[in-house]
Protein backbone atom coordinates (compact mmCIF):
# COMPACT_ATOMS: atom_id res chain seq x y z
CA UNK A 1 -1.74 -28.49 -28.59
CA UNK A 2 -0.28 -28.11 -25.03
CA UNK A 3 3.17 -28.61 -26.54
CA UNK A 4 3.06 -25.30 -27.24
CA UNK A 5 2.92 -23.59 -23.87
CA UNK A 6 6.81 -25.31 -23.29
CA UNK A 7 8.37 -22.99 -25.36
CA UNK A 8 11.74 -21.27 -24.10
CA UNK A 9 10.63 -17.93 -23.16
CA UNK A 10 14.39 -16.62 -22.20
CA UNK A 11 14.45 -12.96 -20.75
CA UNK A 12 17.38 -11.15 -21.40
CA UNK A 13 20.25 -10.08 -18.94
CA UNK A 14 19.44 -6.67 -18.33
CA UNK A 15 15.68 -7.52 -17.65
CA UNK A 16 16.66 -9.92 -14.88
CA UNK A 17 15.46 -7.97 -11.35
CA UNK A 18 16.06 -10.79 -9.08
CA UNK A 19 19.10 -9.86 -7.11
CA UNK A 20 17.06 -6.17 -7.33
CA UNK A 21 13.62 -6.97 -6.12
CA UNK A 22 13.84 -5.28 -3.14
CA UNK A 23 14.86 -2.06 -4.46
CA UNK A 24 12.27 -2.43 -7.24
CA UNK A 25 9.29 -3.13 -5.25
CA UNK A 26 10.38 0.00 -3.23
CA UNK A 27 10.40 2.09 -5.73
CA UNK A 28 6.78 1.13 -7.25
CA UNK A 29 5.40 1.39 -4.10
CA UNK A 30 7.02 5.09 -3.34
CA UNK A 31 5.91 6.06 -6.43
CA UNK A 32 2.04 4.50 -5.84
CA UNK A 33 2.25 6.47 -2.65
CA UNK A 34 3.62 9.73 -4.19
CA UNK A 35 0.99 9.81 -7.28
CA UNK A 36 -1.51 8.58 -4.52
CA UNK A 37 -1.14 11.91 -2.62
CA UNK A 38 -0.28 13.91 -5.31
CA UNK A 39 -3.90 13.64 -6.97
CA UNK A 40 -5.20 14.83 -3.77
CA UNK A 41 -3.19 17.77 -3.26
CA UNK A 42 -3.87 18.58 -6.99
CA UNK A 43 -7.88 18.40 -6.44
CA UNK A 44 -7.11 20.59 -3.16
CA UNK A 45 -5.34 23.29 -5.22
CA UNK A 46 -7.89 23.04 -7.82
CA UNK A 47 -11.07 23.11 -5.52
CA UNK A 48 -9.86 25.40 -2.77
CA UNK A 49 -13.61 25.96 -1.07
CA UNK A 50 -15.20 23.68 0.95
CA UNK A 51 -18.35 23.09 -1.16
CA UNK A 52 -16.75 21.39 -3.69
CA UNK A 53 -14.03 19.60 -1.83
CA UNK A 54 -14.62 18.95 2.22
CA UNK A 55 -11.66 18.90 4.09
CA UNK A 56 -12.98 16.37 6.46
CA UNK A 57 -11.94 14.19 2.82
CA UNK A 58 -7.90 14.41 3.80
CA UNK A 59 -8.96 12.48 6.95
CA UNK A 60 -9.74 9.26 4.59
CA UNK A 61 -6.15 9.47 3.21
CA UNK A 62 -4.54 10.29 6.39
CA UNK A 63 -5.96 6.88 7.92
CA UNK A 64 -4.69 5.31 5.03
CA UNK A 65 -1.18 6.08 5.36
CA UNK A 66 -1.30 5.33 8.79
CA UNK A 67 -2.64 2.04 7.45
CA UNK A 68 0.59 1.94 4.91
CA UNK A 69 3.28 2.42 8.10
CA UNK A 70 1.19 -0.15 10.84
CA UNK A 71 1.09 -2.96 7.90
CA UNK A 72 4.84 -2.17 6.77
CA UNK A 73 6.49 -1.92 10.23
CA UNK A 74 5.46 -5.50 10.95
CA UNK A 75 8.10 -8.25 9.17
CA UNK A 76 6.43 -11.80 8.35
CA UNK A 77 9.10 -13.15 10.57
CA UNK A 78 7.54 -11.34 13.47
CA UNK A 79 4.03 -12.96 12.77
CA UNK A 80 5.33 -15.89 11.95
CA UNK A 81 6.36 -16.17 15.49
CA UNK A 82 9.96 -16.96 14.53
CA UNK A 83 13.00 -17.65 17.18
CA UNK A 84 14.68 -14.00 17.27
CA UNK A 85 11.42 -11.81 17.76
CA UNK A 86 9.65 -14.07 20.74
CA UNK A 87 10.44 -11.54 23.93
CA UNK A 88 9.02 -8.85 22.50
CA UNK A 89 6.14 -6.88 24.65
CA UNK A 90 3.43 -9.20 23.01
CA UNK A 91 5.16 -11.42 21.06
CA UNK A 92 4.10 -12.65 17.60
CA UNK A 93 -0.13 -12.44 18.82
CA UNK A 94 0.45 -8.57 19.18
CA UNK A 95 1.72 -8.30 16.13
CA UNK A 96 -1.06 -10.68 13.97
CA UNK A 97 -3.58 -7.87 15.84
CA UNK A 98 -1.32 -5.33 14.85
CA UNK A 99 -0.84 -6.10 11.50
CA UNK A 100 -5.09 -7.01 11.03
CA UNK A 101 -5.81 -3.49 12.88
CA UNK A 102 -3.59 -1.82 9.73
CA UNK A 103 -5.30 -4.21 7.56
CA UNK A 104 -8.62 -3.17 8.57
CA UNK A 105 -7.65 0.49 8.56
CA UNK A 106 -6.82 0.34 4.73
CA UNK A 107 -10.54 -1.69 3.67
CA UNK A 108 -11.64 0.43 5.68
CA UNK A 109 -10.23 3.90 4.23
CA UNK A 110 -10.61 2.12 0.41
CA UNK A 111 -14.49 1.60 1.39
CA UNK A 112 -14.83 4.83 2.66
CA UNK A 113 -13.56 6.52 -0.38
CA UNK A 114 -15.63 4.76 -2.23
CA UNK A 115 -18.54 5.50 -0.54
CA UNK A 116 -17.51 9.32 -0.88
CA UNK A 117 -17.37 8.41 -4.79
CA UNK A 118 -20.80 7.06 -4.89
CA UNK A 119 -22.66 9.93 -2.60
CA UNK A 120 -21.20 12.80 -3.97
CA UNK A 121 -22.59 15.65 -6.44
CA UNK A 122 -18.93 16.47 -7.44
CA UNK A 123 -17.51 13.76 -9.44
CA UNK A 124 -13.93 14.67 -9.74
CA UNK A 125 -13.13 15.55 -5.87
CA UNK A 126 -14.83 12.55 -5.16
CA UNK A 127 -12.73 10.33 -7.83
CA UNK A 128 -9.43 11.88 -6.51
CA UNK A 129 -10.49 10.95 -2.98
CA UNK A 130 -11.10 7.33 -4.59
CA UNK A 131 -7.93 7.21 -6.63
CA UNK A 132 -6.04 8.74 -3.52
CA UNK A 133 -6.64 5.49 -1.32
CA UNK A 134 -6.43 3.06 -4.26
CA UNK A 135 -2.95 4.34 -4.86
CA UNK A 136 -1.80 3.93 -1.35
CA UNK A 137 -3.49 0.87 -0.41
CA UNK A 138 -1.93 -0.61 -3.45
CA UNK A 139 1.21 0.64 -2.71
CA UNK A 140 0.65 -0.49 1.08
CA UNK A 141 0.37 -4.04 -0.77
CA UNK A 142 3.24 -3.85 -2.77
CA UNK A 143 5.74 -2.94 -0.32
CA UNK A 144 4.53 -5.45 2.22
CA UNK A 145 4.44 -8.06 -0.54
CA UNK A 146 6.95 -7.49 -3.24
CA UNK A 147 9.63 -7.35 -1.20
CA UNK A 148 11.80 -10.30 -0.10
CA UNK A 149 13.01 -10.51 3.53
CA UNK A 150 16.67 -11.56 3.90
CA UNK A 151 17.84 -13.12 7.19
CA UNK A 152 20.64 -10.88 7.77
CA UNK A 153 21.26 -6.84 6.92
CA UNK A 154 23.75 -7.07 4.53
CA UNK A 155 21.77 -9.04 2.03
């Protein structure tokens, strides 16, 4: 029965993203982060006044994207500790704390959305608030992770 499972499974040539992942990764994650705001600024058009839609809400997603640029700026090389980025102001144990501050910052944000989802009367400012931090702390993960860091600039 396992025999089956060793099947060829060829993909063809235009489906092959490997000397593209990069570029790809960028992409979904721009367009996580664009849908991601553009649900909120939809609810905001849609629920101008305050009683339906507090503006202390944009705060959440703010912190988020702030989240998105502190986990981003950080390379894996830097963490890592690796030869080139050791004289830096604190070296690779600034930027571990770095990166687990932005880290924190986007749990935190994506818990406080969906604590917002859970209190609140109005369900559909409350699930774009939700689906506003989802979006950018997935695209937070996909850019950090999808991506493939090359040792030199050119590649």
């Amino acid at each position: 029965m396992s025999g089956c499972l060793h099947m060829p499974c060829n993909r063809p040539e235009w489906l092959d993203f490997t000397d593209r992942r990069n570029a790809v990764y960028s992409v979904v994650a721009g367009s996580l982060f664009a849908i991601g705001w553009w649900i909120m600024i939809d609810c905001a058009a849609r629920h101008p006044s305050s009683a339906e839609l507090n503006h202390a809400y944009h705060t959440i997603g703010v912190i988020s994207t702030l989240s998105l640029i502190m986990v981003n700026v950080v390379s894996n090389a830097q963490v890592r500790g690796e030869r080139v980025f050791t004289n830096g102001v604190c070296g690779p144990a600034g930027a571990r704390v770095w990166l687990f501050i932005g880290f924190v910052l986007g749990f935190a944000a994506l818990l406080g959305s969906s604590w917002i989802l859970v209190a609140t009367n109005f369900y559909s400012t409350s699930l774009s608030v939700f689906l506003q931090n989802a979006f950018i702390f997935a695209s937070s993960m996909a850019f950090k992770f999808g991506r493939k860091e090359s040792d030199s600039w050119g590649s």
